[in-house]
C-alpha atoms as a PDB file:
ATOM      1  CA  UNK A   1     -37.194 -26.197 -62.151  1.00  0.00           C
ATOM      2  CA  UNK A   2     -37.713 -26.887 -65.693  1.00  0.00           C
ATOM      3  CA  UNK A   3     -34.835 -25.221 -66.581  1.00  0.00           C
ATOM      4  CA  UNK A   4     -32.640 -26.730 -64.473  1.00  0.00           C
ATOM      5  CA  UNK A   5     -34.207 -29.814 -65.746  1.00  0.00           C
ATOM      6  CA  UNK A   6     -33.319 -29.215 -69.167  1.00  0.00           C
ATOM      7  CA  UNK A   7     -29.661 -28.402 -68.670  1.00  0.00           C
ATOM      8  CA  UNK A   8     -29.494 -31.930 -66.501  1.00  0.00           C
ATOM      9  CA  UNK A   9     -30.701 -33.576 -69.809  1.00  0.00           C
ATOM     10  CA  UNK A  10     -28.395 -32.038 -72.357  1.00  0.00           C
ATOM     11  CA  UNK A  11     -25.733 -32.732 -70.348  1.00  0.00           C
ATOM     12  CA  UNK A  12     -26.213 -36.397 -69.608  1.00  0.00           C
ATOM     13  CA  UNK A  13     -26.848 -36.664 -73.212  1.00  0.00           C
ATOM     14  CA  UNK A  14     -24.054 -35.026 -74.352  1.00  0.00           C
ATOM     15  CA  UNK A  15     -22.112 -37.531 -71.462  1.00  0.00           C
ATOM     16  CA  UNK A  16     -23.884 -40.263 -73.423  1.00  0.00           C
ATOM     17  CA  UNK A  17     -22.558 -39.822 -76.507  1.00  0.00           C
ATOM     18  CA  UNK A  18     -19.009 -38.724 -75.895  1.00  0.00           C
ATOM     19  CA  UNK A  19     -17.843 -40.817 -73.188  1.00  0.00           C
ATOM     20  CA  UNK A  20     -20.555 -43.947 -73.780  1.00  0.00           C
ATOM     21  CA  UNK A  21     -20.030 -43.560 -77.730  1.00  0.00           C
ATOM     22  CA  UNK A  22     -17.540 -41.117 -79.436  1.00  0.00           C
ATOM     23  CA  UNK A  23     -14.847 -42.352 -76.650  1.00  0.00           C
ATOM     24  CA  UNK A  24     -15.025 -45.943 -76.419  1.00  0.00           C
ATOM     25  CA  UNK A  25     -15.062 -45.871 -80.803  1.00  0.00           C
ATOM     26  CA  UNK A  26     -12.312 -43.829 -80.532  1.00  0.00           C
ATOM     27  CA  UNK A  27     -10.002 -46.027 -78.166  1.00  0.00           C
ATOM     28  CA  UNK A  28     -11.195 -49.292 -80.219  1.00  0.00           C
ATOM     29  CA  UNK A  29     -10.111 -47.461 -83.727  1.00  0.00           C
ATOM     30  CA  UNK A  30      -7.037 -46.444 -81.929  1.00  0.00           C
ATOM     31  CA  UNK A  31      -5.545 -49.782 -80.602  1.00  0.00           C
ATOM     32  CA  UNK A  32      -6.727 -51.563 -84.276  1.00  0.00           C
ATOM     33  CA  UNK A  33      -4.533 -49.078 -85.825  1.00  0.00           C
ATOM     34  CA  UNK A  34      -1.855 -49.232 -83.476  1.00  0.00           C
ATOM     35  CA  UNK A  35      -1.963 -52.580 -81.644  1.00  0.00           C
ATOM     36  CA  UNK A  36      -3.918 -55.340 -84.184  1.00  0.00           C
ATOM     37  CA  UNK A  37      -2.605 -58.113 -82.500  1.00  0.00           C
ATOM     38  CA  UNK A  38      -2.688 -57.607 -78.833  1.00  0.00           C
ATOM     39  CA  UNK A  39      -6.624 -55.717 -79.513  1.00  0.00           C
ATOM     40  CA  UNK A  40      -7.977 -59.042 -81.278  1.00  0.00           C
ATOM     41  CA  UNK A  41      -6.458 -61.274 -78.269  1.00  0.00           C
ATOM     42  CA  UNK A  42      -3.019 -61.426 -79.256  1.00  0.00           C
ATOM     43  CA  UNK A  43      -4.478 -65.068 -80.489  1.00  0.00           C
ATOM     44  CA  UNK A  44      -2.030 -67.306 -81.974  1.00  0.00           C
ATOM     45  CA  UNK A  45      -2.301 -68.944 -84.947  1.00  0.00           C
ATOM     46  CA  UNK A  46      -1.157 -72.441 -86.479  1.00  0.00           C
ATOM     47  CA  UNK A  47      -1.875 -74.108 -89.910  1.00  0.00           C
ATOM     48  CA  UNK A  48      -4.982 -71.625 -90.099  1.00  0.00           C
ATOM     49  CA  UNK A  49      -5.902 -72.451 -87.102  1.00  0.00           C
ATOM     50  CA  UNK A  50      -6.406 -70.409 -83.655  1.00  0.00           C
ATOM     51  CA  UNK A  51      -4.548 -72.393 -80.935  1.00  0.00           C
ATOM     52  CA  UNK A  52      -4.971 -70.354 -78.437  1.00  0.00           C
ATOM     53  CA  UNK A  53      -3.613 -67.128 -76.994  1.00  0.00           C
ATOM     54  CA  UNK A  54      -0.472 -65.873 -75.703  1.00  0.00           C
ATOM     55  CA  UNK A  55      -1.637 -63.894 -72.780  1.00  0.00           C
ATOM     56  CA  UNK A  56      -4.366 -66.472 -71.464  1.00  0.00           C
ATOM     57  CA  UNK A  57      -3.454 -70.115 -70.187  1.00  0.00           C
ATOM     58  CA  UNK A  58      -4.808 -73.314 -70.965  1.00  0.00           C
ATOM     59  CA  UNK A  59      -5.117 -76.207 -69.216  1.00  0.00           C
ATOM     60  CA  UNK A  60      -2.617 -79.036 -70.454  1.00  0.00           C
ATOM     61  CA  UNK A  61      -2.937 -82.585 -68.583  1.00  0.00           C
ATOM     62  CA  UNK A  62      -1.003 -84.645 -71.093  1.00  0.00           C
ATOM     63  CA  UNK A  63       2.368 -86.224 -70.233  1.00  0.00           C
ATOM     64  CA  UNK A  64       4.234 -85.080 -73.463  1.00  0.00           C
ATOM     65  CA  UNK A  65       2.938 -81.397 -72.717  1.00  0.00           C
ATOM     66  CA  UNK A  66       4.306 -78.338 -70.355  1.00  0.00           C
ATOM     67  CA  UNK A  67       1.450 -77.688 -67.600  1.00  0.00           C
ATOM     68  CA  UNK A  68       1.054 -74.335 -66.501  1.00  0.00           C
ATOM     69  CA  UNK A  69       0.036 -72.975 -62.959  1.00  0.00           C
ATOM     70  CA  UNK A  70      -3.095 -74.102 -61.538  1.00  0.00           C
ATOM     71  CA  UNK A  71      -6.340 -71.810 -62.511  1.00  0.00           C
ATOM     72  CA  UNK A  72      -8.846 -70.549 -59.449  1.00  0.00           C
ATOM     73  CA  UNK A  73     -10.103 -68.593 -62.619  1.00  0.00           C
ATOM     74  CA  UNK A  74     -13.863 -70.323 -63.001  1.00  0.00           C
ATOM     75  CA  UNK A  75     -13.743 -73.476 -63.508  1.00  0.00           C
ATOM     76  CA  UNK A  76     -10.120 -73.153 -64.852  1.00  0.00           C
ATOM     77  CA  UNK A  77      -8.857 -71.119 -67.428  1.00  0.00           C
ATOM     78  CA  UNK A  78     -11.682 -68.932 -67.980  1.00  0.00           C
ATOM     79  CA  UNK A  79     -11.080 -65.437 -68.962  1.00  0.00           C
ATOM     80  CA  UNK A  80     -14.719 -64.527 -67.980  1.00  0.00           C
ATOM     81  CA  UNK A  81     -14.241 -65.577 -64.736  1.00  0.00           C
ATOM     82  CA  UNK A  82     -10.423 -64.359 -63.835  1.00  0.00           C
ATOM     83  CA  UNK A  83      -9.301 -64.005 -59.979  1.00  0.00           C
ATOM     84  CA  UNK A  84      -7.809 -65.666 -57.438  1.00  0.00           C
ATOM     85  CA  UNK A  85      -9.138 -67.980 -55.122  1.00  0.00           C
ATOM     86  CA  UNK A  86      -9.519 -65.073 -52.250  1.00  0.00           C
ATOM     87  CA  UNK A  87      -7.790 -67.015 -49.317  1.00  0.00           C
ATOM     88  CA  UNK A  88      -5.771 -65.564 -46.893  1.00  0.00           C
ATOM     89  CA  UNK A  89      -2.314 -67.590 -45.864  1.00  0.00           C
ATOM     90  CA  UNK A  90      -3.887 -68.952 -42.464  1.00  0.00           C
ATOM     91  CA  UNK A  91      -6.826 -70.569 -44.534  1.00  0.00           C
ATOM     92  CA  UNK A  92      -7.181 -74.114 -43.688  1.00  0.00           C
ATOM     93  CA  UNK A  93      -9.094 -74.534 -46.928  1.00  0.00           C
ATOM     94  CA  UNK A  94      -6.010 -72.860 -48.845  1.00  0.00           C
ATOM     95  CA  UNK A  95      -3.391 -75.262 -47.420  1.00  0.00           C
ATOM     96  CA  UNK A  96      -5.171 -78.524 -47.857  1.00  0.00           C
ATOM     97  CA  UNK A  97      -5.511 -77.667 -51.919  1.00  0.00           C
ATOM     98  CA  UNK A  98      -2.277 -76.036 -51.865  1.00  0.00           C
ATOM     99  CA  UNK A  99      -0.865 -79.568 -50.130  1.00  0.00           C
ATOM    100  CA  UNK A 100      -3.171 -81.434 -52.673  1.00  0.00           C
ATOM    101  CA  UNK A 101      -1.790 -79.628 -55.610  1.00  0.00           C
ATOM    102  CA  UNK A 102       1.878 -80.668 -54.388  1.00  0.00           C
ATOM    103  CA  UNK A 103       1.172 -84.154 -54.115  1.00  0.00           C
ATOM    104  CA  UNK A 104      -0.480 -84.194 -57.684  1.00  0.00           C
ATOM    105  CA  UNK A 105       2.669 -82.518 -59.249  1.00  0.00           C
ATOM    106  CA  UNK A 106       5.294 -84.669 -57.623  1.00  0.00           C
ATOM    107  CA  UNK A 107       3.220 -87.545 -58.624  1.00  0.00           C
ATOM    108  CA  UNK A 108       3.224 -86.467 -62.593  1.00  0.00           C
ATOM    109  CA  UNK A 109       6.750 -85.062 -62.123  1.00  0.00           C
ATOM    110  CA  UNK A 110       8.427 -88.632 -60.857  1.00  0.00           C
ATOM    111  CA  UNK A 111      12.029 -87.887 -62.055  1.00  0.00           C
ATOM    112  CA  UNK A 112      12.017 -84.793 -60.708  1.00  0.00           C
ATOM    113  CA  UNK A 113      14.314 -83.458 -57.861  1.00  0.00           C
ATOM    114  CA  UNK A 114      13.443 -81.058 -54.620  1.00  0.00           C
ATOM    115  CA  UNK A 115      10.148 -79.462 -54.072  1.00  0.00           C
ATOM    116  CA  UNK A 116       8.406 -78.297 -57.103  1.00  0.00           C
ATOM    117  CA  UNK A 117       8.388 -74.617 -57.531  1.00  0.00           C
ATOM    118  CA  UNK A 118       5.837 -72.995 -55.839  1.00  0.00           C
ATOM    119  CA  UNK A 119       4.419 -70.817 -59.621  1.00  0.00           C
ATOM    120  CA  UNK A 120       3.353 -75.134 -60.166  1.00  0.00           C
ATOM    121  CA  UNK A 121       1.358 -75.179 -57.207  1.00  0.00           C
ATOM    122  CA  UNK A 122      -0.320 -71.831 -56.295  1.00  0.00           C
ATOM    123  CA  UNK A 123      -2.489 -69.932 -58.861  1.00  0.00           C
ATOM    124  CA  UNK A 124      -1.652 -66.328 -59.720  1.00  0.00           C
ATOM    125  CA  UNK A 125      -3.866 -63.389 -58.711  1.00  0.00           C
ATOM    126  CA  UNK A 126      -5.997 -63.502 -62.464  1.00  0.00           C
ATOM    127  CA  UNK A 127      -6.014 -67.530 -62.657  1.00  0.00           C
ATOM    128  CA  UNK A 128      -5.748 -67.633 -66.147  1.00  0.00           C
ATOM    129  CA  UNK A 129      -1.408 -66.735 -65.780  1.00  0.00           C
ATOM    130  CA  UNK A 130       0.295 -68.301 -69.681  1.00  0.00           C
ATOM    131  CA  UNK A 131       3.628 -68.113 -68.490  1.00  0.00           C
ATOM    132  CA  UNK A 132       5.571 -70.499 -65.407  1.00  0.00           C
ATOM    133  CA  UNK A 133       8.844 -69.965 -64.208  1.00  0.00           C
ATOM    134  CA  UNK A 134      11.980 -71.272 -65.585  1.00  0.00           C
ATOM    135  CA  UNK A 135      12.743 -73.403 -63.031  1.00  0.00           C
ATOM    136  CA  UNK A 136       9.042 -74.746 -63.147  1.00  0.00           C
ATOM    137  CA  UNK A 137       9.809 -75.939 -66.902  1.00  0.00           C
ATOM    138  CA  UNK A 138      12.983 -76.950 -66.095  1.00  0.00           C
ATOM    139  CA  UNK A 139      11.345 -79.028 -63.353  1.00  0.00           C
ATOM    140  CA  UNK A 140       8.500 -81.009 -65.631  1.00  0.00           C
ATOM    141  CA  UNK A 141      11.381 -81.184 -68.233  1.00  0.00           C
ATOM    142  CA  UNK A 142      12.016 -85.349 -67.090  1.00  0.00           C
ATOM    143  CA  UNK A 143       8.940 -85.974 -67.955  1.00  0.00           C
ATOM    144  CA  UNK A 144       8.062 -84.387 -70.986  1.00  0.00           C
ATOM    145  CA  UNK A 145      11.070 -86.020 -72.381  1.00  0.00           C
ATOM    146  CA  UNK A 146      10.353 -89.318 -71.491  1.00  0.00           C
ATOM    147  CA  UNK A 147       6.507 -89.038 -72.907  1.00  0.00           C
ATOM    148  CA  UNK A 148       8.265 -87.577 -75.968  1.00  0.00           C
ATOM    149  CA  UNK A 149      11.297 -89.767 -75.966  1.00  0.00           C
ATOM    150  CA  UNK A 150      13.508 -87.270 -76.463  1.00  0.00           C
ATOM    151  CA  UNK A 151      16.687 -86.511 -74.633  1.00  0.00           C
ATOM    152  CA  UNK A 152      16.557 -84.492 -71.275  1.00  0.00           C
ATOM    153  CA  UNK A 153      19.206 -82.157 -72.917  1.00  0.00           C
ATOM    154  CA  UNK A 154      17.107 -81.603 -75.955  1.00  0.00           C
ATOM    155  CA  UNK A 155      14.172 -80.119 -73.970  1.00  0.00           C
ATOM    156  CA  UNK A 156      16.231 -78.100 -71.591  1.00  0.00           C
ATOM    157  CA  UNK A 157      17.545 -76.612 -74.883  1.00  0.00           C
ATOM    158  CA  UNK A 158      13.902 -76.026 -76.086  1.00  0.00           C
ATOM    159  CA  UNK A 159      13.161 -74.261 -72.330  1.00  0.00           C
ATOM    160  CA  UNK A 160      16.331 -72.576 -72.714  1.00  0.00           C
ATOM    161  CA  UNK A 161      15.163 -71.097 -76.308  1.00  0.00           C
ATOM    162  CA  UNK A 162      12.066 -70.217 -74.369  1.00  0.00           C
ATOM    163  CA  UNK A 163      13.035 -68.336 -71.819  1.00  0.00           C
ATOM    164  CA  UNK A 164      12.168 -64.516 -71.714  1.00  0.00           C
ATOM    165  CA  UNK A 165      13.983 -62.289 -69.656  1.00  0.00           C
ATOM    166  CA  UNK A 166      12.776 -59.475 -67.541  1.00  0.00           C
ATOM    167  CA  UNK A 167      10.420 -56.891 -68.869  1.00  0.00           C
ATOM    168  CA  UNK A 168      12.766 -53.414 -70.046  1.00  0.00           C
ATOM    169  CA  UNK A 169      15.662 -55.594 -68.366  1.00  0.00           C
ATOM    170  CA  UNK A 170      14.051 -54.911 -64.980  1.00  0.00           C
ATOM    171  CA  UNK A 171      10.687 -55.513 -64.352  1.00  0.00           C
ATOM    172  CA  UNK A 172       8.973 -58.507 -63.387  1.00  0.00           C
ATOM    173  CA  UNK A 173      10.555 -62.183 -63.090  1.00  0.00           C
ATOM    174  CA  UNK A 174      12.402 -64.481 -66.057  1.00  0.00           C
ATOM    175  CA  UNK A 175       9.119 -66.406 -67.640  1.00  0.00           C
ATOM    176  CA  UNK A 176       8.638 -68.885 -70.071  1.00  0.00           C
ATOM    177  CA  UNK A 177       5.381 -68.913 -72.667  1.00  0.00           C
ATOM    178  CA  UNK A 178       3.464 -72.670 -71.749  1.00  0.00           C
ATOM    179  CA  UNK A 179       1.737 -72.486 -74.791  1.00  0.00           C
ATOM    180  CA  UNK A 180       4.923 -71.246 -77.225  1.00  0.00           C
ATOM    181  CA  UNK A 181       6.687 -73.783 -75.117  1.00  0.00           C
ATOM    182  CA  UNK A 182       4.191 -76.845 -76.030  1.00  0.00           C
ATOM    183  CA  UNK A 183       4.250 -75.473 -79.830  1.00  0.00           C
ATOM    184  CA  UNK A 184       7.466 -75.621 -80.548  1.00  0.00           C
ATOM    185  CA  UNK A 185       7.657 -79.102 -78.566  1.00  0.00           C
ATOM    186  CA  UNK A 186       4.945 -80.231 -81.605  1.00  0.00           C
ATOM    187  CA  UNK A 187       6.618 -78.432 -84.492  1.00  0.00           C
ATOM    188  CA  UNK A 188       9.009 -80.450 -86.659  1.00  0.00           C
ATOM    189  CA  UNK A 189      12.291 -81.482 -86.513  1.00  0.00           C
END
């Protein structure tokens, strides 16, 4: 008994220190060396400044500004709290805030024509999504030009410049960056 007592020790501390130490130092050495950017937060940067981050969304509620897809992540946005908002299709609960959201986007988004897109009005699966579709930018673009008094063909240029394709050429959908997208509507001219 003591024996096999002894060997159950060694081995969970030799566990311990390779997979809850040695391993975990490893990985984190590993992706500094290889991946600085995307293993501090992939956090961008203006003036000195952190902004934000280019794989999290924020919550922008100004006129002038892009708005990304709604958050069910906390109590928006919150990267400690990611997830949907666990609903199934049929849920009463689900449609009435889906409906809600709707009314509040067509209400910001006067000048706009059709339906809005649905990536405007339904949260993705982490809540915290940074990127809307093309035809969701395209959609608040009456707006943010007005706010901005700018031309509508001068933002649809900047959503243009904004769009990224497909990952590899295939994967995924066509995106565009909110917060990129709000940057470069603030940068210079």
């Amino acid at each position: 008994m003591i024996k096999h007592l002894g060997v159950a020790l060694r081995v969970t501390l030799v566990s311990v220190v390779i997979f809850g130490l040695a391993y975990p130092l490893a990985m984190t050495g590993l992706a500094q060396l290889l991946f600085p950017w995307q293993a501090n937060g992939s956090l961008v940067v203006r003036n000195g400044n952190v902004v934000g981050s280019a794989i999290i969304g924020q919550l922008w509620t100004q006129p002038q500004y892009f708005h990304g897809r709604p958050s069910a992540a906390g109590k928006g946005y919150d990267p400690t709290q990611t997830g949907g908002t666990n609903l199934g299709p049929s849920s009463k609960k689900l449609i009435a805030a889906t409906q809600a959201t709707i009314a509040q986007v067509e209400r910001e988004n006067p000048d706009a024509h059709g339906a809005p897109p649905m990536d405007l009005v339904t949260s993705s699966a982490s809540g915290i999504d940074p990127d809307i579709s093309p035809e969701g930018a395209y959609y608040q673009a009456a707006r943010v030009a007005k706010a901005r008094h700018l031309t509508l063909a001068a933002v649809d240029a900047l959503i243009a410049a904004h769009v990224q394709g497909r990952t590899l050429g295939f994967l995924g959908e066509p995106r565009v960056n909110v917060l990129e997208l709000n940057l470069a509507l603030d940068a210079p001219r």
